[in-house]
PDB file of N, CA and C in Angstrom:
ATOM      1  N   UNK A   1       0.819  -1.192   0.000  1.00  0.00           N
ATOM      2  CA  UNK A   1       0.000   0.000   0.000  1.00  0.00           C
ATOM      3  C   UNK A   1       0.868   1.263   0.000  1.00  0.00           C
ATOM      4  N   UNK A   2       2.013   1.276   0.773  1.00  0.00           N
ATOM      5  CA  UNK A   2       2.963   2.491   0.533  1.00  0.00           C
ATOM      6  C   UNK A   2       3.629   2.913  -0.421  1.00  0.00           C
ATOM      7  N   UNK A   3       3.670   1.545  -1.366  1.00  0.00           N
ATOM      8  CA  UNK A   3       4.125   1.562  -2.819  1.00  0.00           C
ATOM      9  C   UNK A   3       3.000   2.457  -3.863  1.00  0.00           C
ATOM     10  N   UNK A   4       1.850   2.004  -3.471  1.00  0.00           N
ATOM     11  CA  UNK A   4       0.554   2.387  -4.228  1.00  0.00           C
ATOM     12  C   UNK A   4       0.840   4.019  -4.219  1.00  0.00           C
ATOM     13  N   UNK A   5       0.685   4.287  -2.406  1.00  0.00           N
ATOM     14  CA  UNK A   5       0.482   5.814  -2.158  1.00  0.00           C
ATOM     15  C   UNK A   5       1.918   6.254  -2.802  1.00  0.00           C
ATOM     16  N   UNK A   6       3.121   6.133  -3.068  1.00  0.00           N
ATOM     17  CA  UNK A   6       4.591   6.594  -3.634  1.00  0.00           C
ATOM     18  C   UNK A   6       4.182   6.536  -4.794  1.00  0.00           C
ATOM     19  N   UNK A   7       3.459   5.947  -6.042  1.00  0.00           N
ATOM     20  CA  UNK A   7       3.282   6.263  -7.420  1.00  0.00           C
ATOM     21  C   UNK A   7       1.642   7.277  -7.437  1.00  0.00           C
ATOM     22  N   UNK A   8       1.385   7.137  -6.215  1.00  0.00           N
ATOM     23  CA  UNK A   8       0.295   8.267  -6.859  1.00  0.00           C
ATOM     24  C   UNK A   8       0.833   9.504  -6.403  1.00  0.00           C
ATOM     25  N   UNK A   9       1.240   9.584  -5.134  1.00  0.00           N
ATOM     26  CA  UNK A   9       2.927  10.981  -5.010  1.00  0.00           C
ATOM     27  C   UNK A   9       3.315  11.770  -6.412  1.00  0.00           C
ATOM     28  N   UNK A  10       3.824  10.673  -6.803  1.00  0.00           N
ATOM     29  CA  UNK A  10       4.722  10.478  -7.773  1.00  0.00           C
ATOM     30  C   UNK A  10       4.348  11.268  -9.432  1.00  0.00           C
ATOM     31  N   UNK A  11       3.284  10.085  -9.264  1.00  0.00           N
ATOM     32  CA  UNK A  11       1.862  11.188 -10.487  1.00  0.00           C
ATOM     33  C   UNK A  11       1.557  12.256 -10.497  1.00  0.00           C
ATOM     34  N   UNK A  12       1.347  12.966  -8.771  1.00  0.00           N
ATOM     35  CA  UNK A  12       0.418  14.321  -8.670  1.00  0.00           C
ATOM     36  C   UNK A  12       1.642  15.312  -8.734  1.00  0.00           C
ATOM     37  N   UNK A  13       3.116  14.660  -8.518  1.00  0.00           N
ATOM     38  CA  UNK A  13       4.331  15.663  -8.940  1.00  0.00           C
ATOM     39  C   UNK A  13       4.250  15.553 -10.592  1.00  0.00           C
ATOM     40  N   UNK A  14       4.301  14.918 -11.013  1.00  0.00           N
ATOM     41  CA  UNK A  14       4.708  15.023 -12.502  1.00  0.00           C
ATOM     42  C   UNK A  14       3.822  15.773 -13.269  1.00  0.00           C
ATOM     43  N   UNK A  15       1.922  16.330 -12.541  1.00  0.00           N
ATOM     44  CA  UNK A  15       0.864  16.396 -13.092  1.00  0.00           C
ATOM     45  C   UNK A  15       1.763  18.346 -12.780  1.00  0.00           C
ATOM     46  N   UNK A  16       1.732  18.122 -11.837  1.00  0.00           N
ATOM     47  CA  UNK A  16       2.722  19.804 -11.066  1.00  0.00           C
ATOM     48  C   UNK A  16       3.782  19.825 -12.224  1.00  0.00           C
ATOM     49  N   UNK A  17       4.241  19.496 -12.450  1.00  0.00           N
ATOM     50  CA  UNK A  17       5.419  20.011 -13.288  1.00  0.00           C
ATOM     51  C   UNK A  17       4.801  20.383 -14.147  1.00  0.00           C
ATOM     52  N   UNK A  18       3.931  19.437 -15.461  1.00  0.00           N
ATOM     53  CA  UNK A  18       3.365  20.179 -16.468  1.00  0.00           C
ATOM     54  C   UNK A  18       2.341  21.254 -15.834  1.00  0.00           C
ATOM     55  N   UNK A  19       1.863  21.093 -15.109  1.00  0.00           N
ATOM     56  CA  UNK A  19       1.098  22.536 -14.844  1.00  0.00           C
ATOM     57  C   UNK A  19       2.054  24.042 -14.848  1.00  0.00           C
ATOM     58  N   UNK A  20       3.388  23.414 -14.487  1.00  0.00           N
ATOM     59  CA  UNK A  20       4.387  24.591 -14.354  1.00  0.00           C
ATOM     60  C   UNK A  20       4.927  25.089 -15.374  1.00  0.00           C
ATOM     61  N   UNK A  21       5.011  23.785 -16.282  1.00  0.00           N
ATOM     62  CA  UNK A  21       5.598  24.545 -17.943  1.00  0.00           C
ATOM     63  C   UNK A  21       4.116  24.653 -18.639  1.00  0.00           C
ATOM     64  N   UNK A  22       3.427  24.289 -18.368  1.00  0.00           N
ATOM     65  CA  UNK A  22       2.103  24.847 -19.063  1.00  0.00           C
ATOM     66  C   UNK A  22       1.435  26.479 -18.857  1.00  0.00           C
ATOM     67  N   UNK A  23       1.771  26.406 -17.806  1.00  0.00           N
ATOM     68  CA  UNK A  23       1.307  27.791 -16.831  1.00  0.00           C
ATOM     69  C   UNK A  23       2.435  28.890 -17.389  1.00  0.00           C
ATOM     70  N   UNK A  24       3.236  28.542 -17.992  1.00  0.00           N
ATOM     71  CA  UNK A  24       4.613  29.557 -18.334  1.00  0.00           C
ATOM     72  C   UNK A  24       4.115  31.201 -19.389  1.00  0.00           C
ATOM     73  N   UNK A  25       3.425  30.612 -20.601  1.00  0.00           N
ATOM     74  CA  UNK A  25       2.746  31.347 -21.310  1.00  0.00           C
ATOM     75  C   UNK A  25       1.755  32.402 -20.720  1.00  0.00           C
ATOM     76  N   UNK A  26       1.117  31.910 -20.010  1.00  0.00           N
ATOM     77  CA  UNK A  26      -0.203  32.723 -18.922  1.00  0.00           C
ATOM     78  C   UNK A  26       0.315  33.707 -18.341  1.00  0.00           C
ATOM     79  N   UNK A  27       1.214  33.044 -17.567  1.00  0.00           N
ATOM     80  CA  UNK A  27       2.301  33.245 -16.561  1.00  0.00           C
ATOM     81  C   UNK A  27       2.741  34.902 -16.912  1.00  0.00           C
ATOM     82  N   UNK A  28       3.319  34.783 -18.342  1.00  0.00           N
ATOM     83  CA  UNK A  28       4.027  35.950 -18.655  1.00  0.00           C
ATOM     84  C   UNK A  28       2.868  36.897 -19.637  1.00  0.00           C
ATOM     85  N   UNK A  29       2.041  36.453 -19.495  1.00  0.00           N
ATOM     86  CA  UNK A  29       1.097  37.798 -20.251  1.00  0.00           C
ATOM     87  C   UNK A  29       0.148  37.959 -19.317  1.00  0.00           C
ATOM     88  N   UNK A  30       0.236  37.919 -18.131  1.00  0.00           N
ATOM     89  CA  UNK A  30      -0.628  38.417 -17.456  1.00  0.00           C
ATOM     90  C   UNK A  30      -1.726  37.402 -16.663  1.00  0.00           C
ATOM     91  N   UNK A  31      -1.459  36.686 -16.774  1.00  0.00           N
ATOM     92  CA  UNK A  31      -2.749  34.997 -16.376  1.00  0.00           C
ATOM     93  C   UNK A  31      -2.135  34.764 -14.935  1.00  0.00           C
ATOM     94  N   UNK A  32      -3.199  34.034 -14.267  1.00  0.00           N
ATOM     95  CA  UNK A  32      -2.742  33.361 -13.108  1.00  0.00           C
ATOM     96  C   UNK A  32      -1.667  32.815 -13.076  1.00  0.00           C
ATOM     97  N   UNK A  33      -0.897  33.252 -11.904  1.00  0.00           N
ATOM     98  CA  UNK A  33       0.557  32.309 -11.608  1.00  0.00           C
ATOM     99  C   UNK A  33       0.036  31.241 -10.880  1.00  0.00           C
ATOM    100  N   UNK A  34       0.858  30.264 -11.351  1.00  0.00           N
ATOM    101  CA  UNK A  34       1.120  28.980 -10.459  1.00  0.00           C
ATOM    102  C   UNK A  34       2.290  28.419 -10.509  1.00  0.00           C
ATOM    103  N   UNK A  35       3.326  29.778 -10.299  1.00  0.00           N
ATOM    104  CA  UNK A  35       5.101  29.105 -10.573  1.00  0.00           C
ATOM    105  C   UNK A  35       5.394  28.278  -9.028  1.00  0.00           C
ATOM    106  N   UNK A  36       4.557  28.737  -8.305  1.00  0.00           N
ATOM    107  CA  UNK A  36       4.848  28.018  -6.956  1.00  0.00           C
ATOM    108  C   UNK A  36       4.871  26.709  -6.858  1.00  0.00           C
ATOM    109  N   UNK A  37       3.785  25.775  -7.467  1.00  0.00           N
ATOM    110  CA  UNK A  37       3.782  24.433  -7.636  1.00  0.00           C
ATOM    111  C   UNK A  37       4.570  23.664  -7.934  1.00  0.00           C
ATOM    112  N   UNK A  38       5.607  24.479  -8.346  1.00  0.00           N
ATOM    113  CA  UNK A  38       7.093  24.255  -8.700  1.00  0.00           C
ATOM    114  C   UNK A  38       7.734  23.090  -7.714  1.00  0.00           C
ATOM    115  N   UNK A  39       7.790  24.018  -6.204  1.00  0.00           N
ATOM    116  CA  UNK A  39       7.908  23.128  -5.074  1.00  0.00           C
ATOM    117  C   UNK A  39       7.158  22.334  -4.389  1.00  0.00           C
ATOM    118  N   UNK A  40       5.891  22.363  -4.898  1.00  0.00           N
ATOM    119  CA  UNK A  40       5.028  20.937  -4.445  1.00  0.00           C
ATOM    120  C   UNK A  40       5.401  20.066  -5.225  1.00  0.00           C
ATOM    121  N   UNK A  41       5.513  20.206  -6.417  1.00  0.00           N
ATOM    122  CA  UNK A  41       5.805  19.213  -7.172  1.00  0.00           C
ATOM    123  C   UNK A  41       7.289  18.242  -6.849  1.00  0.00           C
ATOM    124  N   UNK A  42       8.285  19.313  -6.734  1.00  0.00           N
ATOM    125  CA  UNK A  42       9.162  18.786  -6.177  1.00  0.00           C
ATOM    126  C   UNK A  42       9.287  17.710  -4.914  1.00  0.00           C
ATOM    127  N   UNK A  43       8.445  18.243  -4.006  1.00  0.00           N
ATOM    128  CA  UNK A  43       8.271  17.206  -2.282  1.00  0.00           C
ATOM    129  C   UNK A  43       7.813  16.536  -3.300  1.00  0.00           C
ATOM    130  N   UNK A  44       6.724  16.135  -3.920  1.00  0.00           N
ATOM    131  CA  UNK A  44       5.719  15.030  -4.218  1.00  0.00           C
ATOM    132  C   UNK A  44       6.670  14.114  -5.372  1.00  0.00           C
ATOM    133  N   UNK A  45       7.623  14.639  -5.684  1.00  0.00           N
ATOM    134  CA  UNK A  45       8.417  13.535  -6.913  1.00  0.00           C
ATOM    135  C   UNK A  45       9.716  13.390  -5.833  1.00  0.00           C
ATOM    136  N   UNK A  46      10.177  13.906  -4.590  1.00  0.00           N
ATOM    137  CA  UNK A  46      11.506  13.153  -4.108  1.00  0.00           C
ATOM    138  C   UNK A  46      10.251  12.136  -2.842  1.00  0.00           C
ATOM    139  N   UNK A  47       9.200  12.461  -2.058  1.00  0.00           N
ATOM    140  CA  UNK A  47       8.685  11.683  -1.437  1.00  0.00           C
ATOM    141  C   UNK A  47       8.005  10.257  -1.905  1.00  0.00           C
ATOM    142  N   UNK A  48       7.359  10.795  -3.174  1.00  0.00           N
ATOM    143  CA  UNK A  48       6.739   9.760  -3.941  1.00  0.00           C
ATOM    144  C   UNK A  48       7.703   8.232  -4.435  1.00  0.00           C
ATOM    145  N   UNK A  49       9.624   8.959  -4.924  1.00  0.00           N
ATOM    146  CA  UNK A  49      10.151   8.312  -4.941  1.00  0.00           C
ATOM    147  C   UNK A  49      10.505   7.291  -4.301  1.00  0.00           C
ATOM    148  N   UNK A  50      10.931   7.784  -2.973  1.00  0.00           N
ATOM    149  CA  UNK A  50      11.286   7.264  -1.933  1.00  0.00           C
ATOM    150  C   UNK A  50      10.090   6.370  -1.088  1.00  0.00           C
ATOM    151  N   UNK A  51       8.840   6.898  -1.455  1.00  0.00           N
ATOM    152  CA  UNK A  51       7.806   5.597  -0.548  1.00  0.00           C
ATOM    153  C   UNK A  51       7.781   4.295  -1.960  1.00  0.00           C
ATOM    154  N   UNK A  52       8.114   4.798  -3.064  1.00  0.00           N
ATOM    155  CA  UNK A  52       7.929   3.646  -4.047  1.00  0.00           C
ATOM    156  C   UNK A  52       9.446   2.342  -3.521  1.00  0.00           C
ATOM    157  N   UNK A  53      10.169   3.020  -2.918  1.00  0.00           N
ATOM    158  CA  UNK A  53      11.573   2.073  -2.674  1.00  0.00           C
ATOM    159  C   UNK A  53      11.586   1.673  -1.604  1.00  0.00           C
ATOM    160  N   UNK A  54      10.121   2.234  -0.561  1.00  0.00           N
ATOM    161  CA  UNK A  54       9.924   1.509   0.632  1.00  0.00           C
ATOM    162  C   UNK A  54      10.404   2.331   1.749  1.00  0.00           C
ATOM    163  N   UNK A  55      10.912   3.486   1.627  1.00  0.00           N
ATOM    164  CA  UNK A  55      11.691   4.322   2.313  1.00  0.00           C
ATOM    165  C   UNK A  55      10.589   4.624   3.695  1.00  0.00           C
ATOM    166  N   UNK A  56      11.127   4.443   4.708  1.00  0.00           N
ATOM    167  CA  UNK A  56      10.526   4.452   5.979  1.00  0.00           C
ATOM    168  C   UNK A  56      10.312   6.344   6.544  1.00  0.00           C
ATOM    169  N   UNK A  57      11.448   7.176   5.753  1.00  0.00           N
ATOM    170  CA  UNK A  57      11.589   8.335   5.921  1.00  0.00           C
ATOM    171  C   UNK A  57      10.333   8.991   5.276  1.00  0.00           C
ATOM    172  N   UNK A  58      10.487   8.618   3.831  1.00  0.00           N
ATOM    173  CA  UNK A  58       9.456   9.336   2.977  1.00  0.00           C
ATOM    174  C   UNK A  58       8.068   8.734   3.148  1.00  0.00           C
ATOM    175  N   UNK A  59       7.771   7.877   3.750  1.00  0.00           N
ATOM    176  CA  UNK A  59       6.575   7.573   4.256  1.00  0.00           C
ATOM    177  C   UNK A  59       6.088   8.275   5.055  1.00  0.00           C
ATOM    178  N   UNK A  60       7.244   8.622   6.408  1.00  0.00           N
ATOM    179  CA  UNK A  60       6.599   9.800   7.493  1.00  0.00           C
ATOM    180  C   UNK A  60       6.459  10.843   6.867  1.00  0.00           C
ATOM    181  N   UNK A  61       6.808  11.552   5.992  1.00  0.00           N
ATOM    182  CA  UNK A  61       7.405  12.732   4.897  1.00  0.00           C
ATOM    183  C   UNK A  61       5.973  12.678   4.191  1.00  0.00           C
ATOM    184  N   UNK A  62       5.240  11.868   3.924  1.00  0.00           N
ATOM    185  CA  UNK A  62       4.197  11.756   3.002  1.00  0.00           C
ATOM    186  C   UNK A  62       3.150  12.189   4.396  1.00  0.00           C
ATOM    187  N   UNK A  63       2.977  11.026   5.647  1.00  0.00           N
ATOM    188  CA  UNK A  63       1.772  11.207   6.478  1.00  0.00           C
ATOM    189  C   UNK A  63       1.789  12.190   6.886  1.00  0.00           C
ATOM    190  N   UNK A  64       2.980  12.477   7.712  1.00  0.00           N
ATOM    191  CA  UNK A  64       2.663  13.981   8.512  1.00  0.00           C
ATOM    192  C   UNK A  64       1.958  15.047   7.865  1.00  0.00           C
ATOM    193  N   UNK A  65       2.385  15.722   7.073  1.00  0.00           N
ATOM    194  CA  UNK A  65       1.548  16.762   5.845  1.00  0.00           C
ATOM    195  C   UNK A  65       0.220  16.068   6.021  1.00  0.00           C
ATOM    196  N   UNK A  66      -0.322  14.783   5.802  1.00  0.00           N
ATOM    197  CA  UNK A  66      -1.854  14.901   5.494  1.00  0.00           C
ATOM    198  C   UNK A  66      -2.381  14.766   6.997  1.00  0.00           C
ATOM    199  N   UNK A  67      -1.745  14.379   7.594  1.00  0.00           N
ATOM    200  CA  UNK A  67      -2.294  14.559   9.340  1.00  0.00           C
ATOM    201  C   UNK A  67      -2.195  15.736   9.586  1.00  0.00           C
ATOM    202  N   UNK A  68      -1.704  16.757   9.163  1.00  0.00           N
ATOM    203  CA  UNK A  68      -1.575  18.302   9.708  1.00  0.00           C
ATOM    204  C   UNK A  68      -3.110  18.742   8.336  1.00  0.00           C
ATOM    205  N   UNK A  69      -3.049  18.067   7.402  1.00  0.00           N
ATOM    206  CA  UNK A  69      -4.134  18.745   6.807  1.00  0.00           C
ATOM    207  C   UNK A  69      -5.464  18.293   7.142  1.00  0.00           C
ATOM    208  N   UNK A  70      -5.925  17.376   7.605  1.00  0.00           N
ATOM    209  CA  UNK A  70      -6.713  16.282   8.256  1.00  0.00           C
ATOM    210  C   UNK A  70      -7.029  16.995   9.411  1.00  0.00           C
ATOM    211  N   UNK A  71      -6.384  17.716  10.556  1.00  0.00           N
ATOM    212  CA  UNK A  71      -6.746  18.826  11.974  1.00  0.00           C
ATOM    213  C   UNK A  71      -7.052  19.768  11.280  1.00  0.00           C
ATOM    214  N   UNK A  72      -6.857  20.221  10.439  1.00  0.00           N
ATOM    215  CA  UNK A  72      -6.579  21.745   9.910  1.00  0.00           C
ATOM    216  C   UNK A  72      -8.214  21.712   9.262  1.00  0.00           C
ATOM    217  N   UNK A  73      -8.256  20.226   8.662  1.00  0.00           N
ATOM    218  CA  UNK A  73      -9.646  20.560   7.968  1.00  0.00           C
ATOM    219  C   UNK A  73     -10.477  20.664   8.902  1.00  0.00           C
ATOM    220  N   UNK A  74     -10.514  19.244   9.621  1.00  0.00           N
ATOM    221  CA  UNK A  74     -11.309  19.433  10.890  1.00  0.00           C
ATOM    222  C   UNK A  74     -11.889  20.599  11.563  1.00  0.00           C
ATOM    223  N   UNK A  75     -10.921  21.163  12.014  1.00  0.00           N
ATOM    224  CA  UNK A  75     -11.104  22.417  12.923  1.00  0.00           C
ATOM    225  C   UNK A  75     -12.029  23.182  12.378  1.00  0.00           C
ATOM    226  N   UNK A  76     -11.236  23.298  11.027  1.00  0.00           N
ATOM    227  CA  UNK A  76     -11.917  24.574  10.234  1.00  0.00           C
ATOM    228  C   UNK A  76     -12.828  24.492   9.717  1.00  0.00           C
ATOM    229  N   UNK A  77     -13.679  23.330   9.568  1.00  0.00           N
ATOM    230  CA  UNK A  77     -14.994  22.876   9.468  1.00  0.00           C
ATOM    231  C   UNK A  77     -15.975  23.339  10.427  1.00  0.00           C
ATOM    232  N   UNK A  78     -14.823  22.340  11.599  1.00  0.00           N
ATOM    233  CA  UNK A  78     -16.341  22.581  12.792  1.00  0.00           C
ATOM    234  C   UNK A  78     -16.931  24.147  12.880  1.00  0.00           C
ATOM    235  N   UNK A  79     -16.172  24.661  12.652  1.00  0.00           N
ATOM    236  CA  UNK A  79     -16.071  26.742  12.952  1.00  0.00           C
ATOM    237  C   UNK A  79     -17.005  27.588  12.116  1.00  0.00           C
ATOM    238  N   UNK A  80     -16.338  26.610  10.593  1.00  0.00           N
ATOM    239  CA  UNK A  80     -17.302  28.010   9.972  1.00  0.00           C
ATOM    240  C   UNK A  80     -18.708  27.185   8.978  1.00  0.00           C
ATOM    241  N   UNK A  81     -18.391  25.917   8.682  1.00  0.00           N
ATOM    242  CA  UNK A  81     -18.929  24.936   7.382  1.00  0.00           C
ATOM    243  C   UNK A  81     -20.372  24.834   8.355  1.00  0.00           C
ATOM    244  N   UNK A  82     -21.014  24.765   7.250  1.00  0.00           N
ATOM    245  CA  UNK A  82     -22.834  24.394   7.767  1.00  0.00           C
ATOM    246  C   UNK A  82     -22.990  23.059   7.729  1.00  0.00           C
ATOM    247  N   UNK A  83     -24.235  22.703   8.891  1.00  0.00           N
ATOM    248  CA  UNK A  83     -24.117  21.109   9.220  1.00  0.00           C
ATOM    249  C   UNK A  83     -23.686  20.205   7.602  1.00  0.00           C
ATOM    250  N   UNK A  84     -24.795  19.936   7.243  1.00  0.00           N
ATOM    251  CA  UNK A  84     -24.349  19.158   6.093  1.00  0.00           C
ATOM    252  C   UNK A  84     -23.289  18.665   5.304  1.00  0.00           C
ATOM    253  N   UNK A  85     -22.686  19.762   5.432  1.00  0.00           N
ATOM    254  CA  UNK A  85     -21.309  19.698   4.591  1.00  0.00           C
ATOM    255  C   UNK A  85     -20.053  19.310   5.689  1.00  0.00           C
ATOM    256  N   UNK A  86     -20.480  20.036   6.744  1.00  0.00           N
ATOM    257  CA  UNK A  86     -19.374  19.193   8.578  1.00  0.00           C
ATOM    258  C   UNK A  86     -18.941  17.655   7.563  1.00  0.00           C
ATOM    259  N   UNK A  87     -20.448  17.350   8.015  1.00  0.00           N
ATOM    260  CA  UNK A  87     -19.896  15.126   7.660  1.00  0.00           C
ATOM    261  C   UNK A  87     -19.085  15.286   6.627  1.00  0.00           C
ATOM    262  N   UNK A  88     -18.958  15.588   5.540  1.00  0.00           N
ATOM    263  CA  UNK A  88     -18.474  15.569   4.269  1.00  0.00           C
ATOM    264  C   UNK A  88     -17.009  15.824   4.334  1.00  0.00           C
ATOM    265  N   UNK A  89     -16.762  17.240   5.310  1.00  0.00           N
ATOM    266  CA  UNK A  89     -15.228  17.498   5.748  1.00  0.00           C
ATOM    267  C   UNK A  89     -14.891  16.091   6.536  1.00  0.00           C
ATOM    268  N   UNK A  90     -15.544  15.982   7.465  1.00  0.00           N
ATOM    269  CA  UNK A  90     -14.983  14.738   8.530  1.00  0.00           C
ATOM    270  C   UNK A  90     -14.465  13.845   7.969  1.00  0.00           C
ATOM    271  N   UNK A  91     -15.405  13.337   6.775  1.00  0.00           N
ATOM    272  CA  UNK A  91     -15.307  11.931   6.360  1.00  0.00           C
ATOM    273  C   UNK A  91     -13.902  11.979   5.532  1.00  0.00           C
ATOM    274  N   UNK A  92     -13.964  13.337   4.632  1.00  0.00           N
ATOM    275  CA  UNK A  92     -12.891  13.703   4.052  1.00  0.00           C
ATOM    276  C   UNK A  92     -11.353  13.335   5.119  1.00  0.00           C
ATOM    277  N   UNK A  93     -11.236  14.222   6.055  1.00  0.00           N
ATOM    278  CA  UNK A  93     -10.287  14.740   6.889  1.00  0.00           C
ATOM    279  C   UNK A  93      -9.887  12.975   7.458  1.00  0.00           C
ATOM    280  N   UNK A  94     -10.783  11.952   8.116  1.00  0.00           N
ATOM    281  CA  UNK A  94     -10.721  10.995   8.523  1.00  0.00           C
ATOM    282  C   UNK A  94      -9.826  10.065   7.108  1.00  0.00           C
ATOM    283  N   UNK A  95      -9.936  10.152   5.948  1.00  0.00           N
ATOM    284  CA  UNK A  95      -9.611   9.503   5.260  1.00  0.00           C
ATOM    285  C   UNK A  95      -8.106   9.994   5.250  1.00  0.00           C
ATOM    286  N   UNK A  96      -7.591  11.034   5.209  1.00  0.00           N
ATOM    287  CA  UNK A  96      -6.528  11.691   5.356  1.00  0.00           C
ATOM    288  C   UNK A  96      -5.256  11.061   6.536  1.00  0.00           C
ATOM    289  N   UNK A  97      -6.027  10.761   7.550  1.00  0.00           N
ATOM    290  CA  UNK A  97      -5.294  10.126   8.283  1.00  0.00           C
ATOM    291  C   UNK A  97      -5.123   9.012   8.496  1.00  0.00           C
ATOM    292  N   UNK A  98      -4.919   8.180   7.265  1.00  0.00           N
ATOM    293  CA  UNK A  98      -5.184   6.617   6.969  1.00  0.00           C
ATOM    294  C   UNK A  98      -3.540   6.676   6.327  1.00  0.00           C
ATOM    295  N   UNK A  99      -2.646   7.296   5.793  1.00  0.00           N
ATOM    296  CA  UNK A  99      -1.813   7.062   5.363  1.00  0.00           C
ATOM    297  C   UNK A  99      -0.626   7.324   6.629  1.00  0.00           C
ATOM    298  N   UNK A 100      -1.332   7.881   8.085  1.00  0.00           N
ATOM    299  CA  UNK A 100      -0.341   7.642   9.410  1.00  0.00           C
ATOM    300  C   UNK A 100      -0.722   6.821   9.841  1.00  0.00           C
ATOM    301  N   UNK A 101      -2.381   6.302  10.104  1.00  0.00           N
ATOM    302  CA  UNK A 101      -2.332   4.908  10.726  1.00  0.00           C
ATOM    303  C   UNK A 101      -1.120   3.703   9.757  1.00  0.00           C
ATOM    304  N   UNK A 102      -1.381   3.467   8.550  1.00  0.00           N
ATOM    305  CA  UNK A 102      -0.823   2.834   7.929  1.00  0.00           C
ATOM    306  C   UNK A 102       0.674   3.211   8.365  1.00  0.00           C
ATOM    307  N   UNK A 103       1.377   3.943   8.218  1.00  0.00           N
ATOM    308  CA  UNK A 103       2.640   4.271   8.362  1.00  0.00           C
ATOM    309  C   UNK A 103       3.224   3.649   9.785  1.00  0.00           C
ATOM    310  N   UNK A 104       2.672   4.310  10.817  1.00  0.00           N
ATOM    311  CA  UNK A 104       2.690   4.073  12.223  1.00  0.00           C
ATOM    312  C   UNK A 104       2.816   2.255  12.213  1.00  0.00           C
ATOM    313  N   UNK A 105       1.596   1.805  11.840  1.00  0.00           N
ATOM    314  CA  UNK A 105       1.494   0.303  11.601  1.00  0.00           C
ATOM    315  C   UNK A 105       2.500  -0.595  10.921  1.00  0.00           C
ATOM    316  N   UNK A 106       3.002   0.154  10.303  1.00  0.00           N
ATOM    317  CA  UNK A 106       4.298  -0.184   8.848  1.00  0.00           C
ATOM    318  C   UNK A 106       5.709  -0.320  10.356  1.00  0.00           C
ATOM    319  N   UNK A 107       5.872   0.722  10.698  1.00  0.00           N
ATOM    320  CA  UNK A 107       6.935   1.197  11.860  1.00  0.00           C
ATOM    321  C   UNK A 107       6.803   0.337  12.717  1.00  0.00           C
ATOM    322  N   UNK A 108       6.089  -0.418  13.434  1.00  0.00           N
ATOM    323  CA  UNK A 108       5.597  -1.209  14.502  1.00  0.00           C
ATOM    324  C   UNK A 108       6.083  -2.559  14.100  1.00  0.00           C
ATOM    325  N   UNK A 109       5.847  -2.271  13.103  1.00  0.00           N
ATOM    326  CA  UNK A 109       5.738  -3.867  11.903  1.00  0.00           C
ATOM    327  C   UNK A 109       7.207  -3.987  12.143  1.00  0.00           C
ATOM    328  N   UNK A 110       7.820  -3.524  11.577  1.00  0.00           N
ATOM    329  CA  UNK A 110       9.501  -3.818  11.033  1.00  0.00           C
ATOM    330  C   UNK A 110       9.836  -3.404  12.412  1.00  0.00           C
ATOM    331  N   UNK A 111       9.437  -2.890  13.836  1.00  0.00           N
ATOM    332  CA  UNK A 111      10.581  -2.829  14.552  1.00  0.00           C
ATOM    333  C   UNK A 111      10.230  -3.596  15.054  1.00  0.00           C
ATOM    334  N   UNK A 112       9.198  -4.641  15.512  1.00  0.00           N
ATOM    335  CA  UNK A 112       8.879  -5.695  16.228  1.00  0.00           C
ATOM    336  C   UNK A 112       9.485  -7.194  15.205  1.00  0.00           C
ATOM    337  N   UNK A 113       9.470  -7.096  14.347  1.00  0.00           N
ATOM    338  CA  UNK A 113      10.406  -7.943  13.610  1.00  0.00           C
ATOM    339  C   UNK A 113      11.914  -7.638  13.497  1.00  0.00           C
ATOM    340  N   UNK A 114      12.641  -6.549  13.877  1.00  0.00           N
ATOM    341  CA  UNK A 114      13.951  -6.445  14.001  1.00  0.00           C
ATOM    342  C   UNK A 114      14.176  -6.848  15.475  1.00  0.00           C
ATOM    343  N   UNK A 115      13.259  -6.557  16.631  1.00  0.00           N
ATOM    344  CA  UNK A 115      13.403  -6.640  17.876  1.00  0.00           C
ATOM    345  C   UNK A 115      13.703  -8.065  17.973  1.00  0.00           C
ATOM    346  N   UNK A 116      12.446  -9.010  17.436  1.00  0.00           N
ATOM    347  CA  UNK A 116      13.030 -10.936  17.057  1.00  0.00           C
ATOM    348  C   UNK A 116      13.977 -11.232  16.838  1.00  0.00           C
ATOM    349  N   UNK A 117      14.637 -10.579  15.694  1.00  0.00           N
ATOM    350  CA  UNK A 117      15.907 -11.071  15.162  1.00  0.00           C
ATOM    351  C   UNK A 117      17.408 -11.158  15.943  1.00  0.00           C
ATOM    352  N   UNK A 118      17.318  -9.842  16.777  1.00  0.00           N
ATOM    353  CA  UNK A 118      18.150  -9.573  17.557  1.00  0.00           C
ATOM    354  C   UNK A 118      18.748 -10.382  18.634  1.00  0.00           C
ATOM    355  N   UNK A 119      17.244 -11.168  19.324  1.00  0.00           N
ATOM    356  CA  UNK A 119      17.414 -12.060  20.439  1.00  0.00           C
ATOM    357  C   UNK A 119      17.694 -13.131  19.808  1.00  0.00           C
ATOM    358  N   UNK A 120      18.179 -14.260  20.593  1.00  0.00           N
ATOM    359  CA  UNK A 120      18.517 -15.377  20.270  1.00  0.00           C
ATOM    360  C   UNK A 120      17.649 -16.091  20.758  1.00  0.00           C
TER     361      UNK A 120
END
């Protein structure tokens, strides 16, 4: 599954890049900028890499960001969003934090299997 989430990373950087040389033309006659995506794109093609090779780093590198966006939605739901649409953030925001349970679970995994190996 961390492989899965590292090529879709991976995708939504490469989708950023052409948005960045696409956006170039606009860009300079006056159109919406989006030269910034520049550096999302970037996190999302060195993180994406690195969860595709299993990387234990770029996995936390991937969750944290959506667990900080996951409170952030939350919050900012409960505050200003009208009932109806609340569930819709929640359900949203709850799904968000499925790539730290997973992660966390991943971490547990391999250190309770290195902890075995160790003992005799």
């Amino acid at each position: 599954m961390i492989r899965f989430l590292g090529f879709v990373s991976f995708v939504i950087g490469v989708a950023l890049v052409a948005l960045f040389f696409l956006n170039s033309n606009a860009r300079t006659h006056g159109g919406h900028d989006v030269s910034a995506s520049i550096y999302v794109a970037l996190y999302c093609l060195l993180v994406g890499g690195g969860m595709l090779f299993n990387s234990r780093i770029a996995a936390l590198l991937f969750s944290i960001p959506c667990a900080g966006l996951a409170i952030w939605l939350s919050v900012g739901s409960m505050r200003t969003v009208p009932f109806p649409w609340v569930l819709f953030n929640l359900a949203f925001s709850s799904c968000l934090l499925i790539p730290l349970v997973m992660t966390v679970y991943m971490l547990r995994r391999r250190h309770a299997v290195m902890s075995n190996k160790s003992t005799p």
